[in-house]
Protein backbone atom coordinates (compact mmCIF):
# COMPACT_ATOMS: atom_id res chain seq x y z
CA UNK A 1 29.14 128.26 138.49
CA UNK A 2 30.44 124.68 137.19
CA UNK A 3 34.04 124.06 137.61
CA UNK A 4 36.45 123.63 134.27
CA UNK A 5 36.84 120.03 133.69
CA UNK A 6 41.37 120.01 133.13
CA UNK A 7 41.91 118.06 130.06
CA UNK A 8 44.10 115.00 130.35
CA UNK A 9 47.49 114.75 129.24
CA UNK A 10 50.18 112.59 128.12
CA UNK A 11 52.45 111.78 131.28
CA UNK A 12 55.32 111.79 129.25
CA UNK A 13 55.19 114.36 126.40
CA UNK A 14 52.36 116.48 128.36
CA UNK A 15 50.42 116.38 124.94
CA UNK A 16 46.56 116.69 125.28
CA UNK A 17 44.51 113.60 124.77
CA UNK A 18 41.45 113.11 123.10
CA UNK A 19 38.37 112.81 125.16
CA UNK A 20 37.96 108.65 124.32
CA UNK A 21 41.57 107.97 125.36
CA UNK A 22 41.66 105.39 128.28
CA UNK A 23 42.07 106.80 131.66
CA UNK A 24 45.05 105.71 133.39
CA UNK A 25 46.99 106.58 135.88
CA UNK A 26 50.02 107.11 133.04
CA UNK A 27 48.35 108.31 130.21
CA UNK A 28 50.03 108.41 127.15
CA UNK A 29 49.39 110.19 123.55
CA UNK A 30 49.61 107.52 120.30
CA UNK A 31 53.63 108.72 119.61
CA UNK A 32 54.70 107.96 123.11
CA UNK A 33 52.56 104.72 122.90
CA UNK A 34 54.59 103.74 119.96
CA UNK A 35 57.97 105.05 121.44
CA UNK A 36 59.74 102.39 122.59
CA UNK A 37 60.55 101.88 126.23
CA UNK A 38 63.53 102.55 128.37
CA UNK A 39 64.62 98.92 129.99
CA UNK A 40 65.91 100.76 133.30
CA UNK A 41 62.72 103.01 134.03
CA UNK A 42 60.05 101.38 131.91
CA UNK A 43 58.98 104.73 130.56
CA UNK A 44 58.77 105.78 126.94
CA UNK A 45 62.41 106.83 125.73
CA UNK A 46 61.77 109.70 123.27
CA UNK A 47 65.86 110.24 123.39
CA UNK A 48 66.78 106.49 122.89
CA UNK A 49 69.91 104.93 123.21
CA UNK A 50 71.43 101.79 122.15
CA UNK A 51 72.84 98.80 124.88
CA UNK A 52 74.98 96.28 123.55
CA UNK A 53 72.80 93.36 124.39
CA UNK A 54 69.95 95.48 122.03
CA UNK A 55 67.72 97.12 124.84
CA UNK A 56 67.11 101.36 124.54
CA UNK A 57 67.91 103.54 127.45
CA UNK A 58 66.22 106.89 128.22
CA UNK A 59 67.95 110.14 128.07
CA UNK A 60 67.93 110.28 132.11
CA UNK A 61 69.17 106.55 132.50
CA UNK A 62 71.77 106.23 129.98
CA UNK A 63 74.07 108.46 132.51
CA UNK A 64 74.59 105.50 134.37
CA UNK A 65 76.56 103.71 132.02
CA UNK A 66 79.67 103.40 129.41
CA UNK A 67 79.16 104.14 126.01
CA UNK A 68 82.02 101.67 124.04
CA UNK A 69 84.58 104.08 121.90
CA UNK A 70 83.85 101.40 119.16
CA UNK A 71 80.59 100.51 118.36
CA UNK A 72 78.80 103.30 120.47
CA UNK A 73 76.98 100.84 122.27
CA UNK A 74 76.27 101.43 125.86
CA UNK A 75 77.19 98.77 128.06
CA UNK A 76 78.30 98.52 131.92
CA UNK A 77 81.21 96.04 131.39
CA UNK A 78 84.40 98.24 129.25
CA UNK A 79 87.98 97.12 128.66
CA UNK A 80 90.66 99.93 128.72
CA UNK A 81 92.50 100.69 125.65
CA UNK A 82 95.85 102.20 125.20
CA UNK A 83 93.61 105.22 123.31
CA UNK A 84 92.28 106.42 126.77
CA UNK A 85 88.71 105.04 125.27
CA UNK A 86 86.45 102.12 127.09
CA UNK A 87 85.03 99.58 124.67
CA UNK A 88 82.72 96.80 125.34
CA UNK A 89 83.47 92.97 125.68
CA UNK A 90 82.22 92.53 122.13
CA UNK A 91 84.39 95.24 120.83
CA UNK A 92 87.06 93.74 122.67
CA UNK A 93 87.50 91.11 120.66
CA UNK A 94 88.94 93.22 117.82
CA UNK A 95 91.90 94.18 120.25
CA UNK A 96 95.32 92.78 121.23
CA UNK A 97 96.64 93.41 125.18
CA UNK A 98 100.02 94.76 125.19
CA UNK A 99 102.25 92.42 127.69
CA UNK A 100 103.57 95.42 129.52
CA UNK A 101 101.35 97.96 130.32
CA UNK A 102 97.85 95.41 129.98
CA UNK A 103 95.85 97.57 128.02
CA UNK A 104 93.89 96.84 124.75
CA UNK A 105 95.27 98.06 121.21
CA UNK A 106 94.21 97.10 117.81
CA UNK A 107 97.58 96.48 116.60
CA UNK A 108 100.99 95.28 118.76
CA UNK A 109 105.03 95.31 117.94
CA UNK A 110 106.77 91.63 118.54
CA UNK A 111 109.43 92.03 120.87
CA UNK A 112 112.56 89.55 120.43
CA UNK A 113 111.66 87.87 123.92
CA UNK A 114 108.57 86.64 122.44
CA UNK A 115 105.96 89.26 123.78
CA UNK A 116 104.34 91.92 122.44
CA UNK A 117 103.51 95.27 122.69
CA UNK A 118 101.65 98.63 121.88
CA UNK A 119 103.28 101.08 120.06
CA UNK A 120 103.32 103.27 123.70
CA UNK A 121 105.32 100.94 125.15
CA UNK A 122 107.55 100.11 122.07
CA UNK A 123 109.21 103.43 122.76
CA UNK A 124 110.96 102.28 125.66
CA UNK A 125 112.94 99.55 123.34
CA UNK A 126 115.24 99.68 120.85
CA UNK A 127 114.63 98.89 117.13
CA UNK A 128 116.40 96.11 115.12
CA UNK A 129 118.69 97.96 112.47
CA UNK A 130 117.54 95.42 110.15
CA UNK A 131 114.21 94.52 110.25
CA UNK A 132 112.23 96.83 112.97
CA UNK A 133 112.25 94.17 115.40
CA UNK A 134 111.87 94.92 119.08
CA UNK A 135 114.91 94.19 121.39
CA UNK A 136 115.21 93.72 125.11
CA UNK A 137 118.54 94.71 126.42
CA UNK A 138 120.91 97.17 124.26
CA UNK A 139 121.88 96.26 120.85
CA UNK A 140 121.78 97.23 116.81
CA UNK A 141 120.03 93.56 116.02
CA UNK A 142 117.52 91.25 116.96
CA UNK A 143 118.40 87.61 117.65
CA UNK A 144 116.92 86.67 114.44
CA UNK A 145 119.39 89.10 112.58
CA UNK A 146 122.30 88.78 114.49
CA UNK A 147 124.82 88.32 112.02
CA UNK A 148 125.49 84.76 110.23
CA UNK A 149 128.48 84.64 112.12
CA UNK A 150 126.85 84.79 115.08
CA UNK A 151 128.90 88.12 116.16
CA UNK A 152 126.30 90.64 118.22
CA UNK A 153 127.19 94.67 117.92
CA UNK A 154 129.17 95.34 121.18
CA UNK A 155 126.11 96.89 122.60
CA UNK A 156 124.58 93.53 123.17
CA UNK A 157 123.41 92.61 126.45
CA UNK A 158 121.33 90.16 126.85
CA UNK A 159 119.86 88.87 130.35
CA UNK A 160 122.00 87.36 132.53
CA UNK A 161 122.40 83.88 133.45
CA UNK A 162 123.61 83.01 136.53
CA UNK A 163 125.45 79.44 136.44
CA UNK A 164 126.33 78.12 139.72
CA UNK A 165 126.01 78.77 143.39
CA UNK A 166 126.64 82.24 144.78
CA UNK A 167 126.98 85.03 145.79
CA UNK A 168 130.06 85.32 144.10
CA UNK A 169 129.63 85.25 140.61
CA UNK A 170 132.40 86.18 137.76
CA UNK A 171 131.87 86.97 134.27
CA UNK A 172 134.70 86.69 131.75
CA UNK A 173 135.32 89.12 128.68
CA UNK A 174 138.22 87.48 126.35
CA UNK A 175 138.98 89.34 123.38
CA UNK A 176 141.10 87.47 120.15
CA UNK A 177 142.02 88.29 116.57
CA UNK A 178 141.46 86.72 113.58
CA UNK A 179 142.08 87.35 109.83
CA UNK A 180 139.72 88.00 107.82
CA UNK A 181 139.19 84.43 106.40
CA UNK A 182 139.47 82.48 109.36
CA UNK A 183 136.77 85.05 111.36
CA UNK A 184 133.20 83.03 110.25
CA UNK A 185 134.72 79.15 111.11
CA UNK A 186 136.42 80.41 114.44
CA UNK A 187 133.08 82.56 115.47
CA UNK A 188 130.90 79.69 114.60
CA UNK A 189 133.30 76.97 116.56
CA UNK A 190 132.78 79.29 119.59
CA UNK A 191 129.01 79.85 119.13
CA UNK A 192 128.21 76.21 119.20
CA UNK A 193 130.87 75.33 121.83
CA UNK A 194 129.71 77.83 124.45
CA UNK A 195 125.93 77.24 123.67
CA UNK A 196 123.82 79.14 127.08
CA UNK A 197 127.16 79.76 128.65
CA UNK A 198 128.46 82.51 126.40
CA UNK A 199 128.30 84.80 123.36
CA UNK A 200 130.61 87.07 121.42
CA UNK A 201 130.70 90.74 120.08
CA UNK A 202 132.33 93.08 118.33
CA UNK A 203 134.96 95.10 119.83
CA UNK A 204 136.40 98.50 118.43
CA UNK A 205 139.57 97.79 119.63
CA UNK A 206 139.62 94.31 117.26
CA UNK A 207 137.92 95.84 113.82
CA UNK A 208 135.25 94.21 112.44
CA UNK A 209 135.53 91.19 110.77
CA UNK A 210 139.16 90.43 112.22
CA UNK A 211 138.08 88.86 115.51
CA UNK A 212 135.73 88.81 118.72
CA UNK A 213 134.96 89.08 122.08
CA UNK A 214 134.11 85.63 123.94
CA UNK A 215 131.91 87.09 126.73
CA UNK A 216 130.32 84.63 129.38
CA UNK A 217 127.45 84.90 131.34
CA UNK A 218 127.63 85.07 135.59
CA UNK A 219 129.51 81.83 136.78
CA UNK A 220 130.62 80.84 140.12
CA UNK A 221 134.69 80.53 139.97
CA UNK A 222 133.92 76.23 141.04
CA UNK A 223 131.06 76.11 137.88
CA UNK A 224 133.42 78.37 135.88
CA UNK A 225 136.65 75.57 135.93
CA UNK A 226 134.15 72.39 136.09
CA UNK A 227 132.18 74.16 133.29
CA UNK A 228 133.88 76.26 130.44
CA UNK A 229 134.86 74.67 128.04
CA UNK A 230 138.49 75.29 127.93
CA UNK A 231 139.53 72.93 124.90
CA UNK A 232 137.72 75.92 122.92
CA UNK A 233 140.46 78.15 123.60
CA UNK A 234 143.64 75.71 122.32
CA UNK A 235 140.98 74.72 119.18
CA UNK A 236 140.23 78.52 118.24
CA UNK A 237 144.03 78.92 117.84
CA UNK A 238 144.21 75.76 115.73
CA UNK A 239 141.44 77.76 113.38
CA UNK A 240 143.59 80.48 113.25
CA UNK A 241 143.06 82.81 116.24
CA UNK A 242 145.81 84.75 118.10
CA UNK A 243 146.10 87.49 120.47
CA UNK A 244 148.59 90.29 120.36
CA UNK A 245 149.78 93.16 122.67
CA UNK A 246 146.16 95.19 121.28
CA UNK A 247 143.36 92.54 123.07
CA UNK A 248 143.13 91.67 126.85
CA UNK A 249 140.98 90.27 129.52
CA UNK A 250 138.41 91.41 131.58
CA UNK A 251 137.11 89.41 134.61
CA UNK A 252 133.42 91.07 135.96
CA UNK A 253 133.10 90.23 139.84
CA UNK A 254 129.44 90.65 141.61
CA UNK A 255 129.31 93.46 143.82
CA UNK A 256 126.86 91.25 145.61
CA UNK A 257 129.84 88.76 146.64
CA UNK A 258 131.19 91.50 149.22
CA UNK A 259 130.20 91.72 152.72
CA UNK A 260 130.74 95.13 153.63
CA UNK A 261 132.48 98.38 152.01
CA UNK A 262 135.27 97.26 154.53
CA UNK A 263 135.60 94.03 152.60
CA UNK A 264 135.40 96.28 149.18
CA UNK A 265 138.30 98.52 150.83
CA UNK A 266 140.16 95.21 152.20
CA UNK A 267 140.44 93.93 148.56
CA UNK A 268 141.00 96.91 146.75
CA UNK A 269 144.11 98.15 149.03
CA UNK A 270 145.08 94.23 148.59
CA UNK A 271 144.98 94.79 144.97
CA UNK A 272 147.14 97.94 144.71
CA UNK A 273 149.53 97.57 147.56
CA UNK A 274 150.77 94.19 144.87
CA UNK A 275 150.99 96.16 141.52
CA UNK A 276 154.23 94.65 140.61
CA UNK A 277 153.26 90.92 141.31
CA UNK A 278 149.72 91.47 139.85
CA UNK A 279 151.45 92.73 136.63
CA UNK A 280 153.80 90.20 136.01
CA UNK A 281 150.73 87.25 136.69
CA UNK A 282 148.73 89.33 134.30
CA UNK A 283 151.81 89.40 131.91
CA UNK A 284 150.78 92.81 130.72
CA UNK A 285 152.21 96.41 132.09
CA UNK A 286 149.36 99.17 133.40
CA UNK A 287 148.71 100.73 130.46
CA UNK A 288 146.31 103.52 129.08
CA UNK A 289 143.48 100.69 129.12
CA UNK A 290 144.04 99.34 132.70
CA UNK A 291 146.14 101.96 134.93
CA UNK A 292 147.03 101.34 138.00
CA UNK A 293 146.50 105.29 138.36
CA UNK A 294 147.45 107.13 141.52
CA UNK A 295 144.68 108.74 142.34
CA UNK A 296 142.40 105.37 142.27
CA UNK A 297 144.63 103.93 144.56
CA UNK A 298 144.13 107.29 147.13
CA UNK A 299 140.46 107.14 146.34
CA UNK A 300 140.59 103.93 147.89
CA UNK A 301 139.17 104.75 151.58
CA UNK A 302 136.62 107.83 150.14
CA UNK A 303 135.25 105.07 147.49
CA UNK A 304 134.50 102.66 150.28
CA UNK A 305 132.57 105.04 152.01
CA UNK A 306 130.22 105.56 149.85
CA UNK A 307 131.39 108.39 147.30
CA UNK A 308 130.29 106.58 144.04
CA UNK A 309 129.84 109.48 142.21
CA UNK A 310 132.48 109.17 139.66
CA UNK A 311 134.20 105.54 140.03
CA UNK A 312 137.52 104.99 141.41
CA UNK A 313 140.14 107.37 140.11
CA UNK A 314 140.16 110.24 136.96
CA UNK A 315 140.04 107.81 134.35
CA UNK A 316 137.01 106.65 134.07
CA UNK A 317 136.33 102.49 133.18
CA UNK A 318 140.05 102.57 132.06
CA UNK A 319 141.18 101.98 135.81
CA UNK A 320 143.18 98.95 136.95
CA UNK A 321 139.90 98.05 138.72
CA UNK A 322 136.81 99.67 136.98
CA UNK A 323 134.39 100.72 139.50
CA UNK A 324 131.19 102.21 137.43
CA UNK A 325 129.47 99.44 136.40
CA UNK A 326 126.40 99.23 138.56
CA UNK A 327 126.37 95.32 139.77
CA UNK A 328 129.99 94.37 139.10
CA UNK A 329 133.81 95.35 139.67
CA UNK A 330 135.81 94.91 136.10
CA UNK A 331 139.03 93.79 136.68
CA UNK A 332 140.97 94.90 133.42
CA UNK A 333 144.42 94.33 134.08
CA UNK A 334 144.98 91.14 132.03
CA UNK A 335 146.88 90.39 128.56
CA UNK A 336 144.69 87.88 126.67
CA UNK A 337 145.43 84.60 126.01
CA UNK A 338 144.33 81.37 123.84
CA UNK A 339 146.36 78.94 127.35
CA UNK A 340 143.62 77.53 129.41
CA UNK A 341 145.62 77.67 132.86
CA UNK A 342 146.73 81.54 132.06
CA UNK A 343 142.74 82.35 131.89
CA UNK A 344 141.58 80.47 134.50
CA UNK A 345 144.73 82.19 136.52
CA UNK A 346 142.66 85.60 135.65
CA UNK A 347 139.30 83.96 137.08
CA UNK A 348 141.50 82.13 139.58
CA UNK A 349 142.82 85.58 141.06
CA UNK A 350 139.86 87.34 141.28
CA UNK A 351 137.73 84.59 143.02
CA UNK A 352 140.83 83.62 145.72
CA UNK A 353 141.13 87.31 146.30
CA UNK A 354 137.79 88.44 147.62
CA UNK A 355 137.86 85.81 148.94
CA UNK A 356 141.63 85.75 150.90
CA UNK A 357 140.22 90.01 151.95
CA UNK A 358 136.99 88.65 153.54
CA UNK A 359 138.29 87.23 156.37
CA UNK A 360 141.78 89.32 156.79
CA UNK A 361 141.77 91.18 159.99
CA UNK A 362 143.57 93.80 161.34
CA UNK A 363 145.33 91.61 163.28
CA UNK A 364 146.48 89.47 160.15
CA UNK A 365 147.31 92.75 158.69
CA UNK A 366 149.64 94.24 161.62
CA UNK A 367 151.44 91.12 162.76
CA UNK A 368 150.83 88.46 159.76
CA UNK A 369 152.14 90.44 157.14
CA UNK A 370 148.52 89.96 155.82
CA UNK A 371 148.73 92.53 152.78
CA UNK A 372 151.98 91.20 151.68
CA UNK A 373 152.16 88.92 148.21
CA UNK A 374 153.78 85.73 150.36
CA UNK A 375 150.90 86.14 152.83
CA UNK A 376 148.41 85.78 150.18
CA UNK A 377 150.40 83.05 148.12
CA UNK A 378 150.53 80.52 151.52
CA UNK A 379 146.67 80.91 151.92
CA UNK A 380 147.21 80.02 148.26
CA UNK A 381 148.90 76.83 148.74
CA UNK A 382 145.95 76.35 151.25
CA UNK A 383 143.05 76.16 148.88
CA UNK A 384 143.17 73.74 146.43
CA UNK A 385 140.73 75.03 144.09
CA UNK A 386 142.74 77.59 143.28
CA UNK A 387 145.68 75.54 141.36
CA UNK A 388 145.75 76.96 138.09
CA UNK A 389 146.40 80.08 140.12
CA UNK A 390 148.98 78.81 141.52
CA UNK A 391 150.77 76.38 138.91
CA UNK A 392 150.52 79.74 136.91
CA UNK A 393 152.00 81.71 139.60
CA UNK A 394 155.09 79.45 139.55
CA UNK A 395 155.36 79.14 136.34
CA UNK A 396 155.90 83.02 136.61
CA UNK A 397 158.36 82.43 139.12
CA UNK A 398 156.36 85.01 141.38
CA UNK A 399 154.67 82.20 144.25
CA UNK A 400 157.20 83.47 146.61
């Protein structure tokens, strides 16, 4: 009995083909003939999807690559987004990359600095109070909005710029008053004056509107007398500033300028062993703002250690010597003042004492008398760059 001759059948769709069809080894029925083909496998792609550069993938191949969030394209080469999507180079160009995180986003925030940024990573700055501008640092404006005065909120805190040589850098807070008239002229005389060295702010303790707070960037003591300039202060008053009993100084000193906790200890007993010389140079008696409390002076010896935890002492920043900022030591002690030699006596002290306790031994300590105020004042008369220091401390009558 004759065998069944099998009828031949599409090799992709497995339809049966008419008699006359053309043998192959691939056969294929008219709709598969017609069906365009995939460009990976060269076979008919009944499920047919799209590649960016116009080619169709099969069902099977298109597994292989990245369909673009966008356009729906497939492609191989995607571009992360800040969605969690892929899109394709060509999509790409619709997109913005955010400067801090490097992803794609169709719109970005400005940030005062210049960059900008997706609204992810805007989170993690604060918003101008005025016009919902980015800010680095802490503070209610950006530059742009500052006030016409040029006064920042007393959040402000702008990167720091270091001015001189190191490692022993000092940063000067000088708070004045003003009335109310004289506030704009004196604020915009100290704004052009200090230029990249300086800024001011608001303080609560001055009231807005009725004076400032000159604050410096980092300078080496050397850069700070070469540098400031000092005929601000004397030119200020002539404008109409004045200080009173209510505004003081504050003199920031690099925790980087020590050379060991022993050197932190060294100055620190230094410092509260001479209360009564210190507070007749700063002309200004411990006080609820600047104690020299107690139990700071105790804490001494644990704080050197290492116990950070809470500063120096139970009062917080209002210490003699505030411990908690994280880079500096604020030395608070100091009554204000408009005199260029009584402020560069504040910067004066602070620089010649870290630098007197670096070097003081044991031995200087036991048998030189080294903790003692006419110890320190003959290394003093030693060091030449420290004579504001000292033509202040004479004028004190307390070099002795």
């Amino acid at each position: 009995m004759p065998s069944a001759v099998t009828q031949a059948r599409c090799s992709t769709c497995s339809t049966a083909l008419r008699s006359d069809d053309p043998s192959t080894d691939h056969p294929l029925c008219d709709v598969c003939t017609q069906t365009p083909w995939c460009d990976e496998c060269s076979l008919p792609a009944t499920e047919q999807h799209l590649t960016v550069d116009d080619g169709v993938l099969c069902g099977d191949c298109v597994t292989a690559w990245s369909q673009c969030g966008r356009c729906d394209r497939y492609t191989h080469d995607t571009n992360d987004t800040v969605e969690d999507r892929l899109v394709c180079d060509d999509c790409a160009g619709d997109y913005y990359r955010c400067y801090d995180c490097g992803l794609l986003a169709r719109h970005l925030r400005e940030v005062d600095n210049g960059t900008e940024v997706c609204a992810h990573c805007a989170i993690d700055y604060c918003s101008c109070q005025r016009c919902d501008a980015l800010i680095t640092g802490y503070a209610d404006y950006c530059s742009d909005c500052s006030r016409s005065n040029g006064i920042h909120d007393y959040s402000y805190k702008p990167t720091p710029l270091f001015h001189g040589t190191g490692p022993v850098f000092l940063g000067l807070e000088l708070e004045l008053k003003t009335s109310d008239g004289d506030c704009y002229d004196c604020a915009r005389l100290a704004t052009s004056t200090l230029g990249r060295l300086g800024y001011l702010k608001d303080d609560g303790s001055i009231g807005y509107g009725r004076g400032f707070e000159v604050v410096t960037h980092p300078m080496s003591y050397p850069y700070a007398i070469r540098k400031f300039p000092w005929d601000l202060l004397p030119e200020l008053e002539e404008r109409g500033a004045y200080i009173d009993g209510d505004v003081g100084i504050h003199v920031h000193v690099s925790r980087a300028g020590f050379t060991s906790p022993v050197h932190v200890y060294r100055w620190m007993k230094f410092f509260y062993r001479n209360e009564s010389h210190l507070t007749r140079l700063a002309r200004r008696s411990c006080d609820e703002w600047a104690a020299f409390e107690p139990g700071a002076r105790a804490g001494i010896v644990d704080f050197a250690k290492g116990n950070h935890q809470w500063g120096l002492g139970d009062g917080g920043r209002y210490q003699a010597i505030n411990t908690l900022p994280e880079h500096t030591f604020e030395v608070r002690i100091f009554a204000s003042s408009l005199i260029p030699q009584q402020v560069q006596a504040a910067l004066g002290f602070v620089a010649a004492s870290v630098e007197y306790t670096r070097t003081l031994t044991s031995t200087d300590i036991t048998r030189r008398h080294g903790w003692e105020w006419t110890a320190f004042v003959t290394w003093l008369r030693a060091h030449p760059d420290y004579a504001p220091l000292l033509a202040e401390l004479e004028d004190l009558a307390c070099a002795s």
